[in-house]
N, C-alpha and C. Protein backbone atom coordinates (compact mmCIF):
# COMPACT_ATOMS: atom_id res chain seq x y z
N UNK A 1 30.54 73.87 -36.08
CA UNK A 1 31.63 73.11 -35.58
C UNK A 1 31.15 71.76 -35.07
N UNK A 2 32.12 70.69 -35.46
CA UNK A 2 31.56 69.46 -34.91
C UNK A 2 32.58 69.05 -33.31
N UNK A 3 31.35 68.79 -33.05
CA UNK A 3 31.25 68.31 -31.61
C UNK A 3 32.23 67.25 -30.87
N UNK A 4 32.85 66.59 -30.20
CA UNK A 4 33.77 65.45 -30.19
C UNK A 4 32.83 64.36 -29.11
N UNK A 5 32.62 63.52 -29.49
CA UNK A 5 31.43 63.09 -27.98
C UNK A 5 32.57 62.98 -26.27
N UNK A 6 32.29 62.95 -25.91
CA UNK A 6 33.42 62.62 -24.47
C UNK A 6 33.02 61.11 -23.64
N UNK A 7 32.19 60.88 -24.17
CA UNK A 7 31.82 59.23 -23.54
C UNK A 7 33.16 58.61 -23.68
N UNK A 8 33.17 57.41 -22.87
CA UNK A 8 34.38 56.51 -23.67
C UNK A 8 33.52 55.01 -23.34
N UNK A 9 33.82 54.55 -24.06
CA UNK A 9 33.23 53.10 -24.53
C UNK A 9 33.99 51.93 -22.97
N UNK A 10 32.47 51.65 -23.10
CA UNK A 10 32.24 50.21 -21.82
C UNK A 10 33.64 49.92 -21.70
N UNK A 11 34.32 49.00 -22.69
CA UNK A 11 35.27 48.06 -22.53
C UNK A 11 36.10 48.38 -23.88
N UNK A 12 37.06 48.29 -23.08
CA UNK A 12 38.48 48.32 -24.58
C UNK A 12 39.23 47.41 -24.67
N UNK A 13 38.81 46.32 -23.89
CA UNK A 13 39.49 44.94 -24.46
C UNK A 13 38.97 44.38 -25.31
N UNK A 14 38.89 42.83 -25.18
CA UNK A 14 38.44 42.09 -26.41
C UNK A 14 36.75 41.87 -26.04
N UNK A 15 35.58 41.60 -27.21
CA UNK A 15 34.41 41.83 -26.80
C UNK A 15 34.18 40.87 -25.65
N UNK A 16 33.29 40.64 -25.09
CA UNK A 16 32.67 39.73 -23.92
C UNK A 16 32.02 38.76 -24.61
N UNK A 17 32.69 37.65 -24.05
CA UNK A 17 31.63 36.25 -24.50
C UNK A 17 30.16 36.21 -24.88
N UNK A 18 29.78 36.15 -25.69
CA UNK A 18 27.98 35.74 -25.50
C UNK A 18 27.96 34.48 -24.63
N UNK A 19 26.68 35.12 -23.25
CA UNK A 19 26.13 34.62 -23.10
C UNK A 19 25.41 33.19 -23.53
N UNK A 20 25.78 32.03 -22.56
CA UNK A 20 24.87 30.43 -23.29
C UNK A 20 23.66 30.77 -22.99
N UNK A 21 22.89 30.43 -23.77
CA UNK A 21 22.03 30.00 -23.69
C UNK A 21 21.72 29.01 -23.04
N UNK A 22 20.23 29.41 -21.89
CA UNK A 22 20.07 28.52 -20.95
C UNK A 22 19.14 27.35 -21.31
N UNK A 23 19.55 25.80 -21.38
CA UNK A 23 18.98 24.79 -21.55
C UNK A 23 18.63 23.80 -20.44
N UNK A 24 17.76 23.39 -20.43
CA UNK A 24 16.94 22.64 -19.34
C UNK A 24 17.98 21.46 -18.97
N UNK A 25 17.84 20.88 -17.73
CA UNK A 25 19.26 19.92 -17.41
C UNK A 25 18.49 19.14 -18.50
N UNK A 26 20.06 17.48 -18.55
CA UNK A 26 18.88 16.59 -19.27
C UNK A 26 17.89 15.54 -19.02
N UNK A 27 18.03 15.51 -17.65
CA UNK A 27 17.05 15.18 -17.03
C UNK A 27 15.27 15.61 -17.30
N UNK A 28 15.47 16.50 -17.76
CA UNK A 28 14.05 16.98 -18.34
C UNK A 28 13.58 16.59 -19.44
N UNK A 29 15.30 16.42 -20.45
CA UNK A 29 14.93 15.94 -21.93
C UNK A 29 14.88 14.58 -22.38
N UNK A 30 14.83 13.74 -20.96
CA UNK A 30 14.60 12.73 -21.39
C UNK A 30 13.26 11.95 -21.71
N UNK A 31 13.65 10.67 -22.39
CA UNK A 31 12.00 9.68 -22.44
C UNK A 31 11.53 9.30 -21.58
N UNK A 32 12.11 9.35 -20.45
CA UNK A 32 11.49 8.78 -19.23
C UNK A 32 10.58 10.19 -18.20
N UNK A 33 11.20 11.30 -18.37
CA UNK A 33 10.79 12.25 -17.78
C UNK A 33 9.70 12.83 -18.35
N UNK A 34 9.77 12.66 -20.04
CA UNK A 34 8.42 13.24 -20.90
C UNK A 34 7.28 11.92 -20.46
N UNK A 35 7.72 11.00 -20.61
CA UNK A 35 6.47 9.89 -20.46
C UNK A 35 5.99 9.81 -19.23
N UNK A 36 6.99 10.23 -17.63
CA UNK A 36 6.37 10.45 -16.80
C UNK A 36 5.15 11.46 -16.63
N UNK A 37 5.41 12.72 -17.44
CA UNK A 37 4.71 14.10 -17.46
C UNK A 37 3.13 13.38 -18.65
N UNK A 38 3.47 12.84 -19.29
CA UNK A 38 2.41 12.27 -19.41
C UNK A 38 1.12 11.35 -18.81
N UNK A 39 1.62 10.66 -17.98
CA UNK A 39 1.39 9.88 -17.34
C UNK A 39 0.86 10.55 -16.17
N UNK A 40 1.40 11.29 -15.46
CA UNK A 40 0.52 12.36 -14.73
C UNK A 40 -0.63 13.31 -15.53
N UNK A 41 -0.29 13.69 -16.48
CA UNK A 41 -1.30 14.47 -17.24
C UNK A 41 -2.62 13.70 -17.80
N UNK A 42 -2.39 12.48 -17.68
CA UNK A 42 -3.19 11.35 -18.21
C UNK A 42 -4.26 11.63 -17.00
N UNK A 43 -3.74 11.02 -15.69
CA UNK A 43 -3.92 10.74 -14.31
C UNK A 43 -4.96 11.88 -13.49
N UNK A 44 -4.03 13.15 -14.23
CA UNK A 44 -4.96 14.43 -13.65
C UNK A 44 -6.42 14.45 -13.88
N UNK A 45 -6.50 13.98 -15.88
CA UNK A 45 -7.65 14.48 -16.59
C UNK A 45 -8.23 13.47 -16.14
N UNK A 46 -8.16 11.99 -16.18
CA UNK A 46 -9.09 11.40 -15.38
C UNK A 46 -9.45 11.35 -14.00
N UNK A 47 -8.84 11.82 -13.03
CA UNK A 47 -9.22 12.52 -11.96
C UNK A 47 -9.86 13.53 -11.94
N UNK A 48 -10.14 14.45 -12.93
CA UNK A 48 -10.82 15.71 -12.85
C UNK A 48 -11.78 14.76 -13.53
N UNK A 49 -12.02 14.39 -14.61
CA UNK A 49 -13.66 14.01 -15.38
C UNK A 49 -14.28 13.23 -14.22
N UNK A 50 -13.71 12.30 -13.33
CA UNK A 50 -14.21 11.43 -11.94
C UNK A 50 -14.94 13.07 -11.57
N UNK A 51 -13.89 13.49 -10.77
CA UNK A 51 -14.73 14.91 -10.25
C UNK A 51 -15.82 15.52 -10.58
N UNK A 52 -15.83 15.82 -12.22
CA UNK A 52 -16.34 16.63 -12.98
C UNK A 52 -18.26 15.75 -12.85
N UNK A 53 -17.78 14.71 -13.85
CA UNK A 53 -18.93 13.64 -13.75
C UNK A 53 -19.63 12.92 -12.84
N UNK A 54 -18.75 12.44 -12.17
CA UNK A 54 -19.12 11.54 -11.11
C UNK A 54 -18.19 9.99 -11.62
N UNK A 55 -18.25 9.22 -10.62
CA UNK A 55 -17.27 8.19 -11.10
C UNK A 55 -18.52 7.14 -11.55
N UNK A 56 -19.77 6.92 -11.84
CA UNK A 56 -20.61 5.78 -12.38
C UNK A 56 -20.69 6.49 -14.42
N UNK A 57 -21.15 7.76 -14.25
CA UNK A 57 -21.03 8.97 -15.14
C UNK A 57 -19.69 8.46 -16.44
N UNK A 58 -18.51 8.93 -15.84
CA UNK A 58 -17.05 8.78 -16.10
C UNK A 58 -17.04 7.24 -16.32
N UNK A 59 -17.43 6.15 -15.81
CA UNK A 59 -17.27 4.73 -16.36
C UNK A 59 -18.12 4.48 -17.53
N UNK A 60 -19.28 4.58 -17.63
CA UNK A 60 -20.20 4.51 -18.45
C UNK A 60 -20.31 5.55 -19.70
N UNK A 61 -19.43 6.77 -19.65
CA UNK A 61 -19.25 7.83 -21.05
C UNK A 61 -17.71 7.57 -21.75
N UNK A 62 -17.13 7.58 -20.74
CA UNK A 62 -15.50 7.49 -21.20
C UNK A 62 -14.66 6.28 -21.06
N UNK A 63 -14.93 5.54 -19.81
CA UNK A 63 -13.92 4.15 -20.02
C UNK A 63 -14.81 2.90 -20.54
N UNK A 64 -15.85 3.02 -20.56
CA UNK A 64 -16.51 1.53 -21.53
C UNK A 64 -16.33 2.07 -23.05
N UNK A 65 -16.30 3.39 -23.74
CA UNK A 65 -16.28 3.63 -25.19
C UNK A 65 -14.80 3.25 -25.70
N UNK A 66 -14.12 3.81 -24.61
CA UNK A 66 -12.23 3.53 -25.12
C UNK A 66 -12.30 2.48 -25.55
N UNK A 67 -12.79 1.46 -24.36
CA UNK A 67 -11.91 0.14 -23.94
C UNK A 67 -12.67 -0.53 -25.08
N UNK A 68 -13.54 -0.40 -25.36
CA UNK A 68 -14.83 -1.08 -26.66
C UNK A 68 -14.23 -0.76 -27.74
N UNK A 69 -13.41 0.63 -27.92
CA UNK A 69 -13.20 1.01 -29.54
C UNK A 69 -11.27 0.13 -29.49
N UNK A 70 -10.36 0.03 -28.44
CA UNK A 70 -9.20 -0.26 -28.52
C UNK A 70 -8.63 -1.44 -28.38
N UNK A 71 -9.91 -2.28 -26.96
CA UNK A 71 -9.49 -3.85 -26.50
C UNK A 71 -9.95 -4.74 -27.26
N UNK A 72 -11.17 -4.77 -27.66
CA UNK A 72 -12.15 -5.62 -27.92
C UNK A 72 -11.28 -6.17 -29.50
N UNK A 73 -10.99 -4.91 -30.42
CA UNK A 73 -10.09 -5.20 -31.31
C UNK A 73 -8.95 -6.30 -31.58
N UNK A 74 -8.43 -5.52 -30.12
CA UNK A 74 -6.88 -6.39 -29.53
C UNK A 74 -6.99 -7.89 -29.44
N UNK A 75 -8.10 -7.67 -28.59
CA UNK A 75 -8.59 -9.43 -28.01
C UNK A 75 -8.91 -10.42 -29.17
N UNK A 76 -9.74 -9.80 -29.86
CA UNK A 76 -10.11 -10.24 -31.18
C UNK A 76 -8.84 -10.96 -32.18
N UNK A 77 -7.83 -10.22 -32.08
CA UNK A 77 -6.90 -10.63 -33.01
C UNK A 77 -6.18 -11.56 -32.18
N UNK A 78 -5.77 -11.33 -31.11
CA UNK A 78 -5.10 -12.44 -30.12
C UNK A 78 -5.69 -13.78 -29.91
N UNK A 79 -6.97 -13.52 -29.77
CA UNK A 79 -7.63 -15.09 -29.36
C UNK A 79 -7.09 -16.34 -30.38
N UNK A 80 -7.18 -16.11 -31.78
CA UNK A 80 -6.73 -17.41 -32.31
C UNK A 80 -5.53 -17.75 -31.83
N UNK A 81 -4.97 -16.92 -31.69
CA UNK A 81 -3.33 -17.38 -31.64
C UNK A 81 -3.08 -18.26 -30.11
N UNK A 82 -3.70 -17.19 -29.42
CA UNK A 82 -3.66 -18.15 -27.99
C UNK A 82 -4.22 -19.13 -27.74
N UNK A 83 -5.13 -19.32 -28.07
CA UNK A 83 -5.91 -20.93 -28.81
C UNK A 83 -4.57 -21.80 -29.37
N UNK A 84 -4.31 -21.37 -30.60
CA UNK A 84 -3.56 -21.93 -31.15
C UNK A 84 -2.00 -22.58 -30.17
N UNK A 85 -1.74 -21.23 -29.46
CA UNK A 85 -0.46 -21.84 -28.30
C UNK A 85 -0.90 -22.78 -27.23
N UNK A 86 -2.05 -22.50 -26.74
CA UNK A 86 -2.67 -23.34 -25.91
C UNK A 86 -2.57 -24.63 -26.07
N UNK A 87 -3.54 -25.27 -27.38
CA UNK A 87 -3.42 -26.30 -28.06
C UNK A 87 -1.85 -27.12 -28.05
N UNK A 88 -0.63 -25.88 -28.63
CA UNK A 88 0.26 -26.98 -29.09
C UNK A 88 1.09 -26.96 -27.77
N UNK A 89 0.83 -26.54 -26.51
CA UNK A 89 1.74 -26.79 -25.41
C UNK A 89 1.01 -27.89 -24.73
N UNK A 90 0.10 -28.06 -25.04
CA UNK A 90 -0.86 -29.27 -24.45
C UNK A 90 0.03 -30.69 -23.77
N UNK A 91 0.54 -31.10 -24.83
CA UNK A 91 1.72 -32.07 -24.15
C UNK A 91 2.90 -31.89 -22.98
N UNK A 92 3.30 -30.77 -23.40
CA UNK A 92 4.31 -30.33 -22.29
C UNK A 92 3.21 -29.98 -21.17
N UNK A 93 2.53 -29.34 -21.10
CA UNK A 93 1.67 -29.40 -19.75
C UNK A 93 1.31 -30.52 -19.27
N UNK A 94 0.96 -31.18 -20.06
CA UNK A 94 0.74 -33.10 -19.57
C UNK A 94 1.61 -33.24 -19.21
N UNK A 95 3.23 -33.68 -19.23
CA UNK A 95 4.36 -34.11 -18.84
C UNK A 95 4.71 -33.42 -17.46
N UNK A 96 4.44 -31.86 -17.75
CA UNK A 96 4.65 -31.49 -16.39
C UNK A 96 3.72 -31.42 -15.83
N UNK A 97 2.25 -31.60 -15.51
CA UNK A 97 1.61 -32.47 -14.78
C UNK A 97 1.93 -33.70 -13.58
N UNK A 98 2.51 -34.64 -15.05
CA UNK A 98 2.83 -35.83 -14.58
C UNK A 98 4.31 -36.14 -13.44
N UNK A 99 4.83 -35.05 -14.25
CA UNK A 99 6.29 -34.71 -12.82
C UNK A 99 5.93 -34.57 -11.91
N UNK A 100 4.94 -33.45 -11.91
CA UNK A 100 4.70 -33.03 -10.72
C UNK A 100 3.99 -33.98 -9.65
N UNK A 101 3.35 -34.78 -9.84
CA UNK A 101 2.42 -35.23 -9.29
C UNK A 101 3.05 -36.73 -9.08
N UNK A 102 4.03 -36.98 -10.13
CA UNK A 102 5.48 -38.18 -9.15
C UNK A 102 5.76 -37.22 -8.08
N UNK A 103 6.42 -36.58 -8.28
CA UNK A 103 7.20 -36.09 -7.48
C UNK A 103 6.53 -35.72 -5.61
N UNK A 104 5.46 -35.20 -5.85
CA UNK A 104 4.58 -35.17 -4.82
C UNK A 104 4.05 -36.32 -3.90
N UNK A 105 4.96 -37.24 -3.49
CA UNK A 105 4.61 -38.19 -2.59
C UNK A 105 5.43 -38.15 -1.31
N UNK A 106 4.87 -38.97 -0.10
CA UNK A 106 5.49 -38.71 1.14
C UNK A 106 6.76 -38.89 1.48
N UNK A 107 7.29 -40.00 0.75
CA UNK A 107 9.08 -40.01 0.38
C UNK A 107 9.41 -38.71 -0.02
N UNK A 108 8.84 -38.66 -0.93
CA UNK A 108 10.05 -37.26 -1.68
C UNK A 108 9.80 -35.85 -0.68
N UNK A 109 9.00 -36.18 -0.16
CA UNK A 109 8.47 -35.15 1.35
C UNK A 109 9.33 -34.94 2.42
N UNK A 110 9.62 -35.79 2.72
CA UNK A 110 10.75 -36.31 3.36
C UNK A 110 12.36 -35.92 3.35
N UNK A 111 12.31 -36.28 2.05
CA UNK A 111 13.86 -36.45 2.05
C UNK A 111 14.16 -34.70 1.34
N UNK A 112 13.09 -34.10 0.87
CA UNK A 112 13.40 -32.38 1.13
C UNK A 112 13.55 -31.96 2.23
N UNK A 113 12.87 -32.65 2.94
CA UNK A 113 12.50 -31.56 4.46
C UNK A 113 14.01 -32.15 5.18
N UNK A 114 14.27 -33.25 5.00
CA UNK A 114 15.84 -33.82 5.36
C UNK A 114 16.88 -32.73 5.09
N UNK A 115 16.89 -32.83 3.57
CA UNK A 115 18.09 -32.20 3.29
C UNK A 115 17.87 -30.95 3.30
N UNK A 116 16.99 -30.12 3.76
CA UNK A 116 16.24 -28.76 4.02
C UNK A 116 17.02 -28.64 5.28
N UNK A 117 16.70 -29.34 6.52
CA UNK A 117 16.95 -29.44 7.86
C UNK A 117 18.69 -29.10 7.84
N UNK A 118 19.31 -30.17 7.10
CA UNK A 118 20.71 -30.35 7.04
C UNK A 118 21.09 -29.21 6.24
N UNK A 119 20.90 -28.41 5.79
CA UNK A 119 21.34 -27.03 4.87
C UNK A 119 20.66 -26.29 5.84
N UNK A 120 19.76 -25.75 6.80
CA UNK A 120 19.82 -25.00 7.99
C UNK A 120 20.66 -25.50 8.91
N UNK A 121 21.08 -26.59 9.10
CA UNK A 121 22.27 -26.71 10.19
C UNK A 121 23.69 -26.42 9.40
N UNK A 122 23.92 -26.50 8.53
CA UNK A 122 25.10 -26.05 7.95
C UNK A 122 25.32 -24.56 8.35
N UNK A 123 24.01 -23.34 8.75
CA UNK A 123 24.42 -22.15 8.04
C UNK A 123 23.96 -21.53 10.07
N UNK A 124 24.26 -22.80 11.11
CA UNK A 124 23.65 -22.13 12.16
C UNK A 124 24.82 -22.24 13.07
C-alpha cells in the first residue's frame, strides 16, 4: 500500500522573490576608489622594502633602476621640444621683462599704494 506523505508544503502562495544579490555600494566601483587602493598598495610595498632593506639599500636597488629605466627616457624625448619652446617665447619674455621693469618705478609705487589705501578706506 502506498503511503500518503502528511507534510504540507512551506508556502501555498505565490513563490518568494529571489533574493538580490549583494553588490558592493558604488562607491567601491569607482575610478577614484580603485586608484586610491592602489595608491596605498603602492605606498605599503614601498614602506615595507624601506623596512625590509633599509632606506640607503631600497634607494640604490629599487628607486635609481625605475627612475633610470622610465625618466631618463621621458627627459630625453622632452628636452628638444622644451628647447625648442624656450627659444620661440624668447621675445615675449623680453617684452615682459621690459613691462615689468617700466612699471617698477617709485611713481608707479606710489600711486598703487594710493589707490590701495583708498580701496581699504572704502571697505572700513
Amino acid at each position: 500500500m502506498a503511503r500518503k506523505s502528511t507534510s504540507k508544503p512551506l508556502s501555498t502562495g505565490p513563490t518568494p522573490a529571489r533574493r538580490k544579490k549583494m553588490t558592493p555600494p558604488s562607491l567601491l566601483r569607482s575610478p577614484g576608489f580603485k586608484i586610491g587602493l592602489v595608491v596605498v598598495g603602492i605606498t605599503g610595498l614601498a614602506a615595507l622594502g624601506v623596512a625590509l632593506f633599509g632606506a640607503r639599500r631600497f634607494n640604490d636597488e629599487i628607486l635609481k633602476p625605475v627612475s633610470a629605466a622610465t625618466l631618463l627616457p621621458l627627459a630625453a624625448a622632452a628636452a628638444p621640444q622644451a628647447e625648442r619652446a624656450w627659444a620661440e617665447t624668447r621675445p615675449w619674455r623680453d617684452y615682459v621683462a621690459r613691462v615689468l621693469s617700466s612699471v617698477n618705478t617709485a611713481e608707479v609705487r606710489e600711486q598703487v599704494a594710493e589707490r590701495l589705501a583708498h580701496w581699504i578706506d572704502r571697505f572700513r
